[in-house]
N, C-alpha and C. Protein backbone atom coordinates (compact mmCIF):
# COMPACT_ATOMS: atom_id res chain seq x y z
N UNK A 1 0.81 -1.18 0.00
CA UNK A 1 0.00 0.00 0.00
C UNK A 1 0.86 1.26 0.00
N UNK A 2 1.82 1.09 0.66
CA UNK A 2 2.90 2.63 0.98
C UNK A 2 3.33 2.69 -0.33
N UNK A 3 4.32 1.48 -1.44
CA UNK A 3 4.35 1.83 -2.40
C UNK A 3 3.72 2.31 -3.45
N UNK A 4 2.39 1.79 -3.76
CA UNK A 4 1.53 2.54 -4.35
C UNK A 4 0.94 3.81 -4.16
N UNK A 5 1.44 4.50 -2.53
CA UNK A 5 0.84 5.61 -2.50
C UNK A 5 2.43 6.65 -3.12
N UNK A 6 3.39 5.96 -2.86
CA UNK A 6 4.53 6.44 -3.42
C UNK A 6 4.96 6.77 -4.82
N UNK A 7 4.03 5.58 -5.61
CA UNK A 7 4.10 5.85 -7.00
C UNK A 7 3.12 6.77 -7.36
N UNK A 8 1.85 6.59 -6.83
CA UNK A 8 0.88 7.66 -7.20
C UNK A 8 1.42 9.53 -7.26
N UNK A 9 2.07 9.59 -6.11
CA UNK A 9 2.79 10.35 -5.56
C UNK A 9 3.81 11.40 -6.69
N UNK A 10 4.65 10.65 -7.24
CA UNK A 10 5.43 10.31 -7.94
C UNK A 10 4.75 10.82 -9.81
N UNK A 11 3.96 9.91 -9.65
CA UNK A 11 3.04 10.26 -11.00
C UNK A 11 2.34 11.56 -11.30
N UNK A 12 1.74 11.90 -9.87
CA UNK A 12 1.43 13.37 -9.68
C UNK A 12 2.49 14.22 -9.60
N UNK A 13 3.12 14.22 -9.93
CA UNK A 13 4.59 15.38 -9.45
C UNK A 13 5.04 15.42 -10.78
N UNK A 14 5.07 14.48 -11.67
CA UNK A 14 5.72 14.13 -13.02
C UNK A 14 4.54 14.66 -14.09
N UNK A 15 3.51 14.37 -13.77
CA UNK A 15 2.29 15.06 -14.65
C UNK A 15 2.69 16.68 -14.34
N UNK A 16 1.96 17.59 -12.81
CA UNK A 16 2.09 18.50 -12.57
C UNK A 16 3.59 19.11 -13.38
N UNK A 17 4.82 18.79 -13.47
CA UNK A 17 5.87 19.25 -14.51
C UNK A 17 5.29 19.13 -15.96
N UNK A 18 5.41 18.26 -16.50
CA UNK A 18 5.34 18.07 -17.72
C UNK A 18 4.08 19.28 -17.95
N UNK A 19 2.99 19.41 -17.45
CA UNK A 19 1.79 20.43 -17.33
C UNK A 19 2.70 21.60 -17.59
N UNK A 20 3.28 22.09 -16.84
CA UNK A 20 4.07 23.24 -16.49
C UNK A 20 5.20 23.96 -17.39
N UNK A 21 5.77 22.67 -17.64
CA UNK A 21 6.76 22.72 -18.80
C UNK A 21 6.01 23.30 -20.17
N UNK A 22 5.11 22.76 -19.96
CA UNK A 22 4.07 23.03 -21.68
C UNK A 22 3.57 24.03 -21.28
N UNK A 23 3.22 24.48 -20.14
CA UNK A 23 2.73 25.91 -20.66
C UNK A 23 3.65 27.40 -20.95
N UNK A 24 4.88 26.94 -20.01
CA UNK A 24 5.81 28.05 -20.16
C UNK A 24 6.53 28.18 -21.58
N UNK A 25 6.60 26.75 -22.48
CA UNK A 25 6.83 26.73 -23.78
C UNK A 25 5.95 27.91 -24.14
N UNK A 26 4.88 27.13 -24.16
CA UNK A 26 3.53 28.35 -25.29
C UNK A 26 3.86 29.59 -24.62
N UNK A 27 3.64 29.72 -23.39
CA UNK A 27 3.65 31.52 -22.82
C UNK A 27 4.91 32.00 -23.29
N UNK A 28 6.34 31.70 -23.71
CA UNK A 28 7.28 32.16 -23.76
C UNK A 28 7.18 32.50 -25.49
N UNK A 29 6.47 31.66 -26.21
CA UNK A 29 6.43 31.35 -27.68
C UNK A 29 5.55 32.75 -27.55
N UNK A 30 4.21 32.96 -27.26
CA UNK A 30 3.21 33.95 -27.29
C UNK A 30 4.01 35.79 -26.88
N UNK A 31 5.10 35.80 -25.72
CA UNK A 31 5.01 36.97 -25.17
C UNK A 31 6.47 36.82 -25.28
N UNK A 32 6.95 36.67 -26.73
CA UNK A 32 8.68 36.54 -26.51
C UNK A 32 8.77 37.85 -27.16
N UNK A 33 10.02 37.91 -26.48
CA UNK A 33 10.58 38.94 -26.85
C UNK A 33 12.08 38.75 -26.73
N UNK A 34 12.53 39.85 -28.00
CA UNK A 34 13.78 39.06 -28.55
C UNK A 34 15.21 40.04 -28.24
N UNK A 35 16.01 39.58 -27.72
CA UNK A 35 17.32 40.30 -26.95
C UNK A 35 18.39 39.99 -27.52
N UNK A 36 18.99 40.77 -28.50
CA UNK A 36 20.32 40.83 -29.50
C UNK A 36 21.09 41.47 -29.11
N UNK A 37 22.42 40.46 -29.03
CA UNK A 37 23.57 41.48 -28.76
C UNK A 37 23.94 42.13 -29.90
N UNK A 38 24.71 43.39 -30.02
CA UNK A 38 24.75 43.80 -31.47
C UNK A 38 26.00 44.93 -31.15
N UNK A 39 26.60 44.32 -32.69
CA UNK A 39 28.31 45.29 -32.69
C UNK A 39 27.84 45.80 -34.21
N UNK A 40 28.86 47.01 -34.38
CA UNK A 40 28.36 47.24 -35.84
C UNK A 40 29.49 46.79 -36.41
N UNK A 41 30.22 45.55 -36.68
CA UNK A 41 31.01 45.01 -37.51
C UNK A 41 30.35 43.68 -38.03
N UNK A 42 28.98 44.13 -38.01
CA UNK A 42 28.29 42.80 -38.14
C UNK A 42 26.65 43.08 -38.46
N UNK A 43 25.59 42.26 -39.46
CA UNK A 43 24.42 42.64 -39.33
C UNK A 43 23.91 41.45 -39.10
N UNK A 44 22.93 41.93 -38.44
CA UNK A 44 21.78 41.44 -37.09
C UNK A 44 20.66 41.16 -37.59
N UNK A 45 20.67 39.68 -37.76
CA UNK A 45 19.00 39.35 -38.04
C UNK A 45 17.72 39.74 -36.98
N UNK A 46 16.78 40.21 -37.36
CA UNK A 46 15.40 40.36 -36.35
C UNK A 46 14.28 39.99 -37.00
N UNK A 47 13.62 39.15 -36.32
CA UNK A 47 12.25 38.91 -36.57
C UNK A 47 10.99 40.13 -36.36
N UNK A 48 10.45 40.58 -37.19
CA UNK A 48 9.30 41.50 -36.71
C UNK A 48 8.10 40.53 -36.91
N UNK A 49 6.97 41.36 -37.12
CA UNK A 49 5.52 40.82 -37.47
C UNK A 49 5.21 41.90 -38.52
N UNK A 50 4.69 41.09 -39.67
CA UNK A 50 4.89 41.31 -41.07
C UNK A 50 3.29 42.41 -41.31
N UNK A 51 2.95 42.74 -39.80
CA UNK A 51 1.30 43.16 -40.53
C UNK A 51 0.97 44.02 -39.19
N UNK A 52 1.82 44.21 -37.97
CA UNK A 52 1.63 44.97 -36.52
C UNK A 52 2.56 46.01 -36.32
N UNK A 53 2.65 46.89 -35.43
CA UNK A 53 3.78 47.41 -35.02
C UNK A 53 4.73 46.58 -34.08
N UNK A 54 6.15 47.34 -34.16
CA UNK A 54 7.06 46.38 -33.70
C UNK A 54 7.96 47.71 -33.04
N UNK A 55 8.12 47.04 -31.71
CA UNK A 55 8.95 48.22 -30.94
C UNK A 55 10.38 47.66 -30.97
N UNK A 56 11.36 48.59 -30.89
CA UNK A 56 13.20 48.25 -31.00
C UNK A 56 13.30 49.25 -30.07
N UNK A 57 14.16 48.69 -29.29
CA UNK A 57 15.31 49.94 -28.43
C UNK A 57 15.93 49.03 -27.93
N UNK A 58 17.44 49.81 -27.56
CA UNK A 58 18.48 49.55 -27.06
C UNK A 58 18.46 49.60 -25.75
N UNK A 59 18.79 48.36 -25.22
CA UNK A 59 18.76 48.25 -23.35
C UNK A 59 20.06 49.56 -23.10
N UNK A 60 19.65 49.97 -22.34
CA UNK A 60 20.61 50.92 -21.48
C UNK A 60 20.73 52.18 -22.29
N UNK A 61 20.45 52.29 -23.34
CA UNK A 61 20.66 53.38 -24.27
C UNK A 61 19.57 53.62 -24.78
N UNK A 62 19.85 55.13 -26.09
CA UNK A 62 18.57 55.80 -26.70
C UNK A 62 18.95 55.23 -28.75
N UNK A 63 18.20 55.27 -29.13
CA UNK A 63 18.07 55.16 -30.09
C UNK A 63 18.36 56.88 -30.93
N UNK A 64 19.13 57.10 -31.72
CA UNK A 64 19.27 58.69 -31.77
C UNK A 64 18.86 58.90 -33.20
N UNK A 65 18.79 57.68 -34.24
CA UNK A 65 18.49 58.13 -35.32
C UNK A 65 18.56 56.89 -36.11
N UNK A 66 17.64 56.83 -37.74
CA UNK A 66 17.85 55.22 -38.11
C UNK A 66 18.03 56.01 -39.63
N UNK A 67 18.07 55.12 -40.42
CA UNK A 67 18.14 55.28 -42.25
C UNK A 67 17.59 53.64 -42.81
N UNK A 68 16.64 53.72 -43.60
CA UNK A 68 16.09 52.95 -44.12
C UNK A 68 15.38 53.63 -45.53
N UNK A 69 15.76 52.41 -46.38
CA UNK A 69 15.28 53.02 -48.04
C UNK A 69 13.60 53.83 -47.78
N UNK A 70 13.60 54.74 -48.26
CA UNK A 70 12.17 55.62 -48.55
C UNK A 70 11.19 54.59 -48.91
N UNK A 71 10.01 54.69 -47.96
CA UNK A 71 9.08 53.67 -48.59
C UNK A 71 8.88 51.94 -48.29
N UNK A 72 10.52 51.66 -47.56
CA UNK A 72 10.80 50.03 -47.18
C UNK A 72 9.85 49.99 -45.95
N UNK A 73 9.73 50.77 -45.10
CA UNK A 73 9.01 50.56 -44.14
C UNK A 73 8.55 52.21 -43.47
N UNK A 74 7.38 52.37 -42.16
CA UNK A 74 7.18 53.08 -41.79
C UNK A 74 7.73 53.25 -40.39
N UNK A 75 8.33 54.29 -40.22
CA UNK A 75 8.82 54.05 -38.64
C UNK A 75 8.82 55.44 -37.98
N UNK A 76 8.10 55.56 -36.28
CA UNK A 76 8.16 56.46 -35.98
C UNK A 76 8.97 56.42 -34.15
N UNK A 77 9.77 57.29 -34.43
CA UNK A 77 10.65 58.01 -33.09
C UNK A 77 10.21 57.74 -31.89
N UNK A 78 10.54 57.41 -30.88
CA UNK A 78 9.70 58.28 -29.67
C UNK A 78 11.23 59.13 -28.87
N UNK A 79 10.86 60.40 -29.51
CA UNK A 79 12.92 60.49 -28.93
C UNK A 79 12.43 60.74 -27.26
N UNK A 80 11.37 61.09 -26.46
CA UNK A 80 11.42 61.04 -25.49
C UNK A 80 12.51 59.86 -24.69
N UNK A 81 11.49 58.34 -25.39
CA UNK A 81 12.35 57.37 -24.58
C UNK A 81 13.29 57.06 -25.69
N UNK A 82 13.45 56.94 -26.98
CA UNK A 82 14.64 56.80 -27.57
C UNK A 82 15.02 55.50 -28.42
N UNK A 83 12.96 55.42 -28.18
CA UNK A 83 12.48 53.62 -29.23
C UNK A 83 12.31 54.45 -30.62
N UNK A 84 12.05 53.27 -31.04
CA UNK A 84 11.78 53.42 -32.42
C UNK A 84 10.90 52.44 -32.55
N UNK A 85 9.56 52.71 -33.43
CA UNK A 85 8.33 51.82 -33.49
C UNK A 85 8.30 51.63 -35.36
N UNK A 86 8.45 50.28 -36.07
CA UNK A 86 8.66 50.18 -37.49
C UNK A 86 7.10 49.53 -37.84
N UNK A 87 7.18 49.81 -38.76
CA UNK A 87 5.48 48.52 -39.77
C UNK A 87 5.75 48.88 -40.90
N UNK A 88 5.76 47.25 -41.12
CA UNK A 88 5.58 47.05 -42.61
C UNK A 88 4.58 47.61 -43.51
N UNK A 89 4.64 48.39 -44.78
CA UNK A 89 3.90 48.84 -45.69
C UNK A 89 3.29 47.22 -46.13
N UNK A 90 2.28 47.12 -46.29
CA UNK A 90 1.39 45.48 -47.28
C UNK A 90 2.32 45.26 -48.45
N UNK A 91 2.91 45.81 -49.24
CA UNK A 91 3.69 45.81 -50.42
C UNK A 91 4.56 45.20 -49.95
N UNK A 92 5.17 45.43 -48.90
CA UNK A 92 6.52 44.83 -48.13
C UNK A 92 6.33 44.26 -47.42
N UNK A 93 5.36 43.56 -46.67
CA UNK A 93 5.00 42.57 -45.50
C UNK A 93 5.84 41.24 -45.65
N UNK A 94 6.27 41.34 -47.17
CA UNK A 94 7.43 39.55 -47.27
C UNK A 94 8.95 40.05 -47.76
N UNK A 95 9.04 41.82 -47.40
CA UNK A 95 10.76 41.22 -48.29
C UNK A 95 11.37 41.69 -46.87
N UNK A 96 12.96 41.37 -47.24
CA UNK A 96 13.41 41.90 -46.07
C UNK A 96 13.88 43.46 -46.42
N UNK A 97 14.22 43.74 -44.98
CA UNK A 97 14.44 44.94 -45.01
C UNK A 97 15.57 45.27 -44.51
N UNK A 98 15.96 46.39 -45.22
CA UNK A 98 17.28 46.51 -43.82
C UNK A 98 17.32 47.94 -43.22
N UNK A 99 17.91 48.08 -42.14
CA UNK A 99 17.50 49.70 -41.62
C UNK A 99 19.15 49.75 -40.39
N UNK A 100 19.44 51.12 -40.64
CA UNK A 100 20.80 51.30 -39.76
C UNK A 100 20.26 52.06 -38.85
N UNK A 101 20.67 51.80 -37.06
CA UNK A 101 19.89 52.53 -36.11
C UNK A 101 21.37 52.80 -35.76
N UNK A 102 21.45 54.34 -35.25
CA UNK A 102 22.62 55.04 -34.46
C UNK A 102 22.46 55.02 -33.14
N UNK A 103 23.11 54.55 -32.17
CA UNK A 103 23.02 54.95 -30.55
C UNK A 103 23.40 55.95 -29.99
N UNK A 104 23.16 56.43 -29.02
CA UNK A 104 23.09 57.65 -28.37
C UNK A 104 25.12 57.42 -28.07
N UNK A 105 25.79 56.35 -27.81
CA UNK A 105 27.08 55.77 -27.84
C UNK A 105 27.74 56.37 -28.85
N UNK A 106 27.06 56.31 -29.99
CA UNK A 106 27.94 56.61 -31.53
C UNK A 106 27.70 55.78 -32.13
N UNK A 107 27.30 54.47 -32.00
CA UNK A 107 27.56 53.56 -32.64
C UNK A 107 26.11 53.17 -33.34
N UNK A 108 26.40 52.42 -34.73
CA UNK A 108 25.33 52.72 -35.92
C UNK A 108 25.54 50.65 -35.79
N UNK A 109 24.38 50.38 -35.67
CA UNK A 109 24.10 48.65 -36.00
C UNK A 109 23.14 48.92 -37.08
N UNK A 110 23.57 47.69 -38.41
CA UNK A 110 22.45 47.53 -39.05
C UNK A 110 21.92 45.72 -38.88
N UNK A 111 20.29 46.05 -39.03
CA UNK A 111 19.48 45.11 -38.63
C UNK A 111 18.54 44.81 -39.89
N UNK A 112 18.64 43.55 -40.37
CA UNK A 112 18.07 43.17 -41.65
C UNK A 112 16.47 42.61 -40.91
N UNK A 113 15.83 43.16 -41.10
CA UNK A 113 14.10 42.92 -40.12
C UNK A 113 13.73 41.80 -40.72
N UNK A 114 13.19 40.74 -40.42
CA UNK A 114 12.75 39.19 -41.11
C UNK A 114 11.29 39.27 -41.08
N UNK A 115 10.12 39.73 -41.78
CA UNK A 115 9.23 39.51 -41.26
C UNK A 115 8.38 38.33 -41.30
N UNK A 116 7.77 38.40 -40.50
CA UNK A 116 6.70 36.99 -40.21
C UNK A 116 5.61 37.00 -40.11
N UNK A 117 4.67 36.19 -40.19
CA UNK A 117 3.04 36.14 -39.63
C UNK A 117 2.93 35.76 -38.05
N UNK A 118 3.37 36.95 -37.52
CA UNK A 118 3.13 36.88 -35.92
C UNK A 118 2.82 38.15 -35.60
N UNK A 119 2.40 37.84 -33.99
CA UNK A 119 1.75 39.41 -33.37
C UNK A 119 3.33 40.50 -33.51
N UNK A 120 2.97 41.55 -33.01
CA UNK A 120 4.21 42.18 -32.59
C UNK A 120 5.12 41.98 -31.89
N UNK A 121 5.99 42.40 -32.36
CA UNK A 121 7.61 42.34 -31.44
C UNK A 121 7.93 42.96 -30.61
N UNK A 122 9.12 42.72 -29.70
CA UNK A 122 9.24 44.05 -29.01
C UNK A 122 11.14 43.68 -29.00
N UNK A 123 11.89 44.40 -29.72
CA UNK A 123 13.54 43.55 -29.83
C UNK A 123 13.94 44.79 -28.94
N UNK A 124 15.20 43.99 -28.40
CA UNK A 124 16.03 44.57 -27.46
C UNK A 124 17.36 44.24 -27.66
N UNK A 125 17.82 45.42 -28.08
CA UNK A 125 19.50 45.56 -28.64
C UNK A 125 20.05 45.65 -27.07
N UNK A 126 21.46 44.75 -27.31
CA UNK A 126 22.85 45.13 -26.13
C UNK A 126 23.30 45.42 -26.82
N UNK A 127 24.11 46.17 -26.63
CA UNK A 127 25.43 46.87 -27.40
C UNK A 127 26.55 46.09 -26.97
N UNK A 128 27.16 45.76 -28.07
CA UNK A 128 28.34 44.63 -27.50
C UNK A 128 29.40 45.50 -27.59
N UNK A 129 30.75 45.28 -27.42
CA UNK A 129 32.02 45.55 -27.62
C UNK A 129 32.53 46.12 -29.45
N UNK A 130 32.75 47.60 -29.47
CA UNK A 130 32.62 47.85 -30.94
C UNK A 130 33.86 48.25 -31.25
């Protein structure tokens, strides 16, 4: 009897994980958000969402200024905090894009945007060693 209450035991503890495990998959899949280290001797893939807005800023820093072809995408400032908010034009919802963001540092990363059929993004540049 003790063993069977041991295995039961046991079985409940192993379900309750596996439960747990699967949901933090999906919740992490649903509310991810994506954290790039980034040097500018190098360009930086990012996933956006091909049809929402998509927020970028740099952890610890401001965003001071970007360059992207006229028309590749729409993007607006917030120089208060120093994001930058991009969306895809429908014409462009499948190509890539590329766009150079300057840091308040000096330093200019370019980021080739990947878009996808997902909700919005929210990417978060480190500034690595430049």
């Amino acid at each position: 009897m003790k063993q069977n209450n041991i295995l039961s035991f046991l079985h409940n503890k192993l379900y309750v994980f596996a439960i747990t495990a699967l949901l933090m998959l999906v919740t992490s899949e649903i509310f991810a958000a994506q954290f790039i280290e980034v040097s500018e001797d190098s360009e930086h893939k990012v996933v956006i969402s091909s049809y929402e807005l998509n927020r970028i800023k740099i952890e610890g820093g401001r965003i001071e200024g970007f360059q992207a072809l006229e028309g590749d995408l729409s993007a607006v400032s917030d120089q208060k905090k120093g994001e930058l908010f991009v969306h895809l034009p429908q014409k462009y919802s499948k190509k890539l894009t590329n766009i150079f963001l300057t840091s308040d540092s000096g330093a200019t990363f370019k980021l080739l945007l990947v878009p996808k059929n997902i909700p919005s993004e929210q990417i978060f540049l480190i500034e690595g060693s430049t």
